[in-house]
Protein backbone atom coordinates (compact mmCIF):
# COMPACT_ATOMS: atom_id res chain seq x y z
CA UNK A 1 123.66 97.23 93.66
CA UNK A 2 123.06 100.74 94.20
CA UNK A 3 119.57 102.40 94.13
CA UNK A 4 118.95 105.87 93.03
CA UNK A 5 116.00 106.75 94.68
CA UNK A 6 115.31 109.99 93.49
CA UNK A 7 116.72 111.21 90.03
CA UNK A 8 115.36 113.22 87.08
CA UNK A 9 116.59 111.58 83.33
CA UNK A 10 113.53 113.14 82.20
CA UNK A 11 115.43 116.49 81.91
CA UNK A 12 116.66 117.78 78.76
CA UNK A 13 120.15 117.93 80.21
CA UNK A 14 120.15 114.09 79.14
CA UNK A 15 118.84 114.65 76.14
CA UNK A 16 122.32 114.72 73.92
CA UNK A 17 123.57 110.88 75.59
CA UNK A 18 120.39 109.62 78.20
CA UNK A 19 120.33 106.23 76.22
CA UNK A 20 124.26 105.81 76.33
CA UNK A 21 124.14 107.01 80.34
CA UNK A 22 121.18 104.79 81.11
CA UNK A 23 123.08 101.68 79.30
CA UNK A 24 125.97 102.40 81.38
CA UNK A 25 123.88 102.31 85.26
CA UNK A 26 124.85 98.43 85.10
CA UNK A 27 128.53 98.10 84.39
CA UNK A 28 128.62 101.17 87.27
CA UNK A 29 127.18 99.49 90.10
CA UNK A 30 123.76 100.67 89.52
CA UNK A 31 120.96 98.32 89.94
CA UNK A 32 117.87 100.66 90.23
CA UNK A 33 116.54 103.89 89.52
CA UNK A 34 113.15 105.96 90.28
CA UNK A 35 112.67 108.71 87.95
CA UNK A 36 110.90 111.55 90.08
CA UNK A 37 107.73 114.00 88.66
CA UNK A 38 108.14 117.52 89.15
CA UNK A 39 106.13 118.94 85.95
CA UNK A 40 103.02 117.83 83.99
CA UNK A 41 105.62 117.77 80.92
CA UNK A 42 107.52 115.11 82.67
CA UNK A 43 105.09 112.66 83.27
CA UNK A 44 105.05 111.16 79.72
CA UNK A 45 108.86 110.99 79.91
CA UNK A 46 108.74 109.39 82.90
CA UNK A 47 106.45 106.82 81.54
CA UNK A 48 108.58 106.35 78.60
CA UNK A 49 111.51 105.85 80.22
CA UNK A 50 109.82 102.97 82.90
CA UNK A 51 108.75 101.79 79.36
CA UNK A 52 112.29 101.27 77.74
CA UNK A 53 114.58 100.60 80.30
CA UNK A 54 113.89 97.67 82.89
CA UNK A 55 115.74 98.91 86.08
CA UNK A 56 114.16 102.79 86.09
CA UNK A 57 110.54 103.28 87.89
CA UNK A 58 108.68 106.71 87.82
CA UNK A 59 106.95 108.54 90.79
CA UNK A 60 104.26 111.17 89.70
CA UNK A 61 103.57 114.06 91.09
CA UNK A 62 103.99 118.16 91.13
CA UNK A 63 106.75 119.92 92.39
CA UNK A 64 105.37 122.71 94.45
CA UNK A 65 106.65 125.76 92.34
CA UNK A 66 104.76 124.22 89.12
CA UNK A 67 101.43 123.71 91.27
CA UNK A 68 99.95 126.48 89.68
CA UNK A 69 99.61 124.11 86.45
CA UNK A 70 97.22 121.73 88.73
CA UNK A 71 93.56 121.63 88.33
CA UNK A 72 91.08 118.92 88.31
CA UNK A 73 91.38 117.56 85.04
CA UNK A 74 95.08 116.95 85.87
CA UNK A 75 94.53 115.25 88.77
CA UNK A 76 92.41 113.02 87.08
CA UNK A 77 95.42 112.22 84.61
CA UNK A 78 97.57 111.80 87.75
CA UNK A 79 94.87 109.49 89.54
CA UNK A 80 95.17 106.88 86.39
CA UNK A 81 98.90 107.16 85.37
CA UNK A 82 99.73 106.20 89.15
CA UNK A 83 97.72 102.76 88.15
CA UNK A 84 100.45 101.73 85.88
CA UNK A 85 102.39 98.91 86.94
CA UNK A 86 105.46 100.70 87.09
CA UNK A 87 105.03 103.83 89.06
CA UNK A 88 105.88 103.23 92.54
CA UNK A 89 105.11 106.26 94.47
CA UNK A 90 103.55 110.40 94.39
CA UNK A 91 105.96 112.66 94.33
CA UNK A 92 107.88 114.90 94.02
CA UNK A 93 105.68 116.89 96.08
CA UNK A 94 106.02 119.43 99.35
CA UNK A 95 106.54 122.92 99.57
CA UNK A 96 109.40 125.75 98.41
CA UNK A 97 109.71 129.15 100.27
CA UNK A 98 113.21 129.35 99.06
CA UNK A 99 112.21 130.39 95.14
CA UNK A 100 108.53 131.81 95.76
CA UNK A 101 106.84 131.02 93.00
CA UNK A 102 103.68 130.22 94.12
CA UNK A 103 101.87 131.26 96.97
CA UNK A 104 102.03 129.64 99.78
CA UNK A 105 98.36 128.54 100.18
CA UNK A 106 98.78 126.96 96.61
CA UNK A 107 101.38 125.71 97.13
CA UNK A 108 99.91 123.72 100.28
CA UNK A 109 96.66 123.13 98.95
CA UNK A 110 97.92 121.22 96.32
CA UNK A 111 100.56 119.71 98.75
CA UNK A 112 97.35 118.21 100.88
CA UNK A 113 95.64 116.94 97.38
CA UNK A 114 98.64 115.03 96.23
CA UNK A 115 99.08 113.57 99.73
CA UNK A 116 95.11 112.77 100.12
CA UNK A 117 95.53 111.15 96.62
CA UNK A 118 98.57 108.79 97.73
CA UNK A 119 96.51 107.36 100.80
CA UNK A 120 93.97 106.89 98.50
CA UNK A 121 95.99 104.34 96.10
CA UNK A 122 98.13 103.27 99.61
CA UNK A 123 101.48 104.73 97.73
CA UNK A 124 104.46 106.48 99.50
CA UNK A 125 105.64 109.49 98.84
CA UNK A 126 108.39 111.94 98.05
CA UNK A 127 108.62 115.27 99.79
CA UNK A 128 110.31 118.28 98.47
CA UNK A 129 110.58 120.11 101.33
CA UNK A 130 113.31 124.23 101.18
CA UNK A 131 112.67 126.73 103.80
CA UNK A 132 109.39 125.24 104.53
CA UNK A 133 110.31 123.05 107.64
CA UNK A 134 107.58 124.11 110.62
CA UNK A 135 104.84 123.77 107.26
CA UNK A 136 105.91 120.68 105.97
CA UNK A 137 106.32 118.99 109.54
CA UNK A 138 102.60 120.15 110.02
CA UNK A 139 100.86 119.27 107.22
CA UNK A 140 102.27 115.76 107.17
CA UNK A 141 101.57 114.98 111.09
CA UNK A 142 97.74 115.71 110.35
CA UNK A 143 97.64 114.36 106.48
CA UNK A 144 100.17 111.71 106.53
CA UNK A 145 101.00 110.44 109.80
CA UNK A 146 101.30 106.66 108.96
CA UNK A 147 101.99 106.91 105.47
CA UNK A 148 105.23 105.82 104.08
CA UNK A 149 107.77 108.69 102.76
CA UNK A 150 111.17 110.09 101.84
CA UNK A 151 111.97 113.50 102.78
CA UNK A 152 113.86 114.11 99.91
CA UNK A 153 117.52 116.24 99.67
CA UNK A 154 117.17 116.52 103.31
CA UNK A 155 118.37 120.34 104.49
CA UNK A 156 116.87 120.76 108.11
CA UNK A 157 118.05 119.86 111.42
CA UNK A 158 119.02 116.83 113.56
CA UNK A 159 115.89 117.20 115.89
CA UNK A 160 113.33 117.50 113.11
CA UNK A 161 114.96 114.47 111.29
CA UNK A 162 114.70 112.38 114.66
CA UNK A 163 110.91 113.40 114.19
CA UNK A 164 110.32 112.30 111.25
CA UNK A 165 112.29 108.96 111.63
CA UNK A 166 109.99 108.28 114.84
CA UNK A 167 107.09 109.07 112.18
CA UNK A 168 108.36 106.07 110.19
CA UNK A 169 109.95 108.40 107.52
CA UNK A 170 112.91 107.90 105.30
CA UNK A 171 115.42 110.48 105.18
CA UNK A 172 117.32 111.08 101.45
CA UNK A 173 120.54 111.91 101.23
CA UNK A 174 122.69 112.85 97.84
CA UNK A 175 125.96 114.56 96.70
CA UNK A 176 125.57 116.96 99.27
CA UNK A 177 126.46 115.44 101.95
CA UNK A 178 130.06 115.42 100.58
CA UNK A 179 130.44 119.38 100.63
CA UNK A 180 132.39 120.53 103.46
CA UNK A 181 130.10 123.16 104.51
CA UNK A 182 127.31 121.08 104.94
CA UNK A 183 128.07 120.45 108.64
CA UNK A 184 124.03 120.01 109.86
CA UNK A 185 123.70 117.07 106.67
CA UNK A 186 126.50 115.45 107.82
CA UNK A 187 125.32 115.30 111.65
CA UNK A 188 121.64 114.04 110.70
CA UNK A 189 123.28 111.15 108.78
CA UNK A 190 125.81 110.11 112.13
CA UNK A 191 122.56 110.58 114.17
CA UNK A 192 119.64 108.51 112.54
CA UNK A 193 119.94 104.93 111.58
CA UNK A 194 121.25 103.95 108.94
CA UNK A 195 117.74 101.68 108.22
CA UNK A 196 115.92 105.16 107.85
CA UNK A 197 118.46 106.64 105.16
CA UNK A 198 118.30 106.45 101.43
CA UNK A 199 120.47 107.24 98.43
CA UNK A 200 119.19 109.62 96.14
CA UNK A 201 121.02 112.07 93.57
CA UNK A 202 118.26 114.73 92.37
CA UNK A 203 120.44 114.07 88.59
CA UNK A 204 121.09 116.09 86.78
CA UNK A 205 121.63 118.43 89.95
CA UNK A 206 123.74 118.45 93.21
CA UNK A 207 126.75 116.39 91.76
CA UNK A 208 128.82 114.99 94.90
CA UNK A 209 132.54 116.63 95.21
CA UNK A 210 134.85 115.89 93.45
CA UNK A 211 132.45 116.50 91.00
CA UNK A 212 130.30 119.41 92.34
CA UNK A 213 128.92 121.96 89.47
CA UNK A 214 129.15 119.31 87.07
CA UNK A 215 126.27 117.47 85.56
CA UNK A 216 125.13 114.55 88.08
CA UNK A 217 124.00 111.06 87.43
CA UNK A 218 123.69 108.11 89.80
CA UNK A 219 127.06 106.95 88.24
CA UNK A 220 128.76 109.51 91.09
CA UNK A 221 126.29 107.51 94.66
CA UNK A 222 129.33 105.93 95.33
CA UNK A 223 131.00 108.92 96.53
CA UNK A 224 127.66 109.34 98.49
CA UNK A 225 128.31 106.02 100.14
CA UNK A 226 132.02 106.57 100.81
CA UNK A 227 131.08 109.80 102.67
CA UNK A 228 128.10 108.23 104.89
CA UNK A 229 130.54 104.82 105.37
CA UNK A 230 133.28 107.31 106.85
CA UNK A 231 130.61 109.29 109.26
CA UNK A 232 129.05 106.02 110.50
CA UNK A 233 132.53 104.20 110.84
CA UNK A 234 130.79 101.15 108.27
CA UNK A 235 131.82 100.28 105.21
CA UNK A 236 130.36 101.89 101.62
CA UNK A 237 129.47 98.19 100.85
CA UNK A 238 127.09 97.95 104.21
CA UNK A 239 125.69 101.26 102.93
CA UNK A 240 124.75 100.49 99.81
CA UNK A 241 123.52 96.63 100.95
CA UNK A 242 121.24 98.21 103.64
CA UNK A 243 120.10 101.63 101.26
CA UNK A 244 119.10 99.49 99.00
CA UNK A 245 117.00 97.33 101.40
CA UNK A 246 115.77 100.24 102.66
CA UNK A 247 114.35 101.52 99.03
CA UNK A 248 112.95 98.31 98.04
CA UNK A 249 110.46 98.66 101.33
CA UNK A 250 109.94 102.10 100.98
CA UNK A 251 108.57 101.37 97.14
CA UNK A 252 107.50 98.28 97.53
CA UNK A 253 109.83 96.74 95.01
């Protein structure tokens, strides 16, 4: 079965059908979801939805353009929801110097915190990572060198995802790898092993052609795994076997 390592049915774009969607994951090939943290408004969703629906996990964490909502009191709050049983990991956390909304030394203080935070409870993590690649590379040689992690909607090149494969990373890769422009994507995923990729959609965003600009859900991975079967000459069936091997060790699961 497929697992949708990174997705968002927190949002209030699922608001109008999420049950109906959710009840369909099975019948559509989908065996597991994680339900990512980006704002302190979407933690209690998260844990909500862990609640109702068996095959969806949470991660909690910040997204860096909503750090400046942080402080100590909410790290607290972070420090005891990532005790429940089923949050796997700390995320989604990293930086953005593509929207700049928060300054950069927030943006990696809070970055740091998160990550110090995930060593502490011995949990992976998932790293948002947009025009921040010499930053993010740094901060998580020196604070999270044997850590397990996801970079997460991969953008960067071929070299830097070789370095953070040898680093023991996982690289994720969603609907847009399928776009015909994205030429450097699509190069990463024939380069690294297929044991260091992951499925992922970011739902409701990045929906994989033929779809793109619609609403996503992790209904549309298999057009993910058709498009990484036909760059690594496999089949979409090996994909999804070995993705969702590699997700279960990533999260412990």
């Amino acid at each position: 079965m497929i697992f949708d390592t990174h997705a968002h049915y927190d949002d209030e774009q699922f608001d109008a059908d999420r049950d109906e969607l959710l009840n369909s994951m099975e019948t559509g090939g989908i065996g597991t979801i994680v339900d990512a943290g980006s704002t302190l408004e979407s933690w209690d969703r998260i844990l909500e939805l862990t609640e109702k629906y068996p095959f969806v996990y949470g991660a909690i964490g910040i997204h860096p353009d909503e750090v400046g909502t942080l402080n100590e009191d909410e790290m607290k709050r972070m420090s005891a929801l990532l005790d429940r049983k089923k949050i796997v990991a700390v995320g989604e956390i990293g930086l953005d110097y593509y929207w700049d909304k928060e300054n950069y030394d927030i943006q990696k203080k809070w970055f740091v915190r998160q990550l110090d935070l995930a060593r502490e409870k011995n949990m992976p993590v998932i790293i948002h990572s947009r025009e921040a690649a010499a930053d993010t590379m740094d901060i998580m040689k020196e604070h999270a060198a044997d850590m397990k992690a996801v970079i997460h909607c991969y953008s960067y090149s071929v070299e830097m995802a070789r370095e953070y494969v040898k680093m023991g990373y996982y690289i994720g890769v969603g609907g847009v790898v399928t776009f015909k422009n994205a030429k450097k994507l699509k190069a990463v995923v024939e380069e690294i092993p297929l044991e260091r990729i992951l499925l992922e959609t970011d739902c409701p965003y990045l929906a994989p052609v033929p779809l793109r600009g619609k609403r996503n859900s992790s209904l549309n991975l298999p057009y993910v795994a058709e498009e990484i079967a036909g760059l690594k000459g496999i089949t979409s069936e090996e994909v999804i076997q070995q993705t969702e091997k590699n997700a279960r060790e990533l999260y412990s699961l």
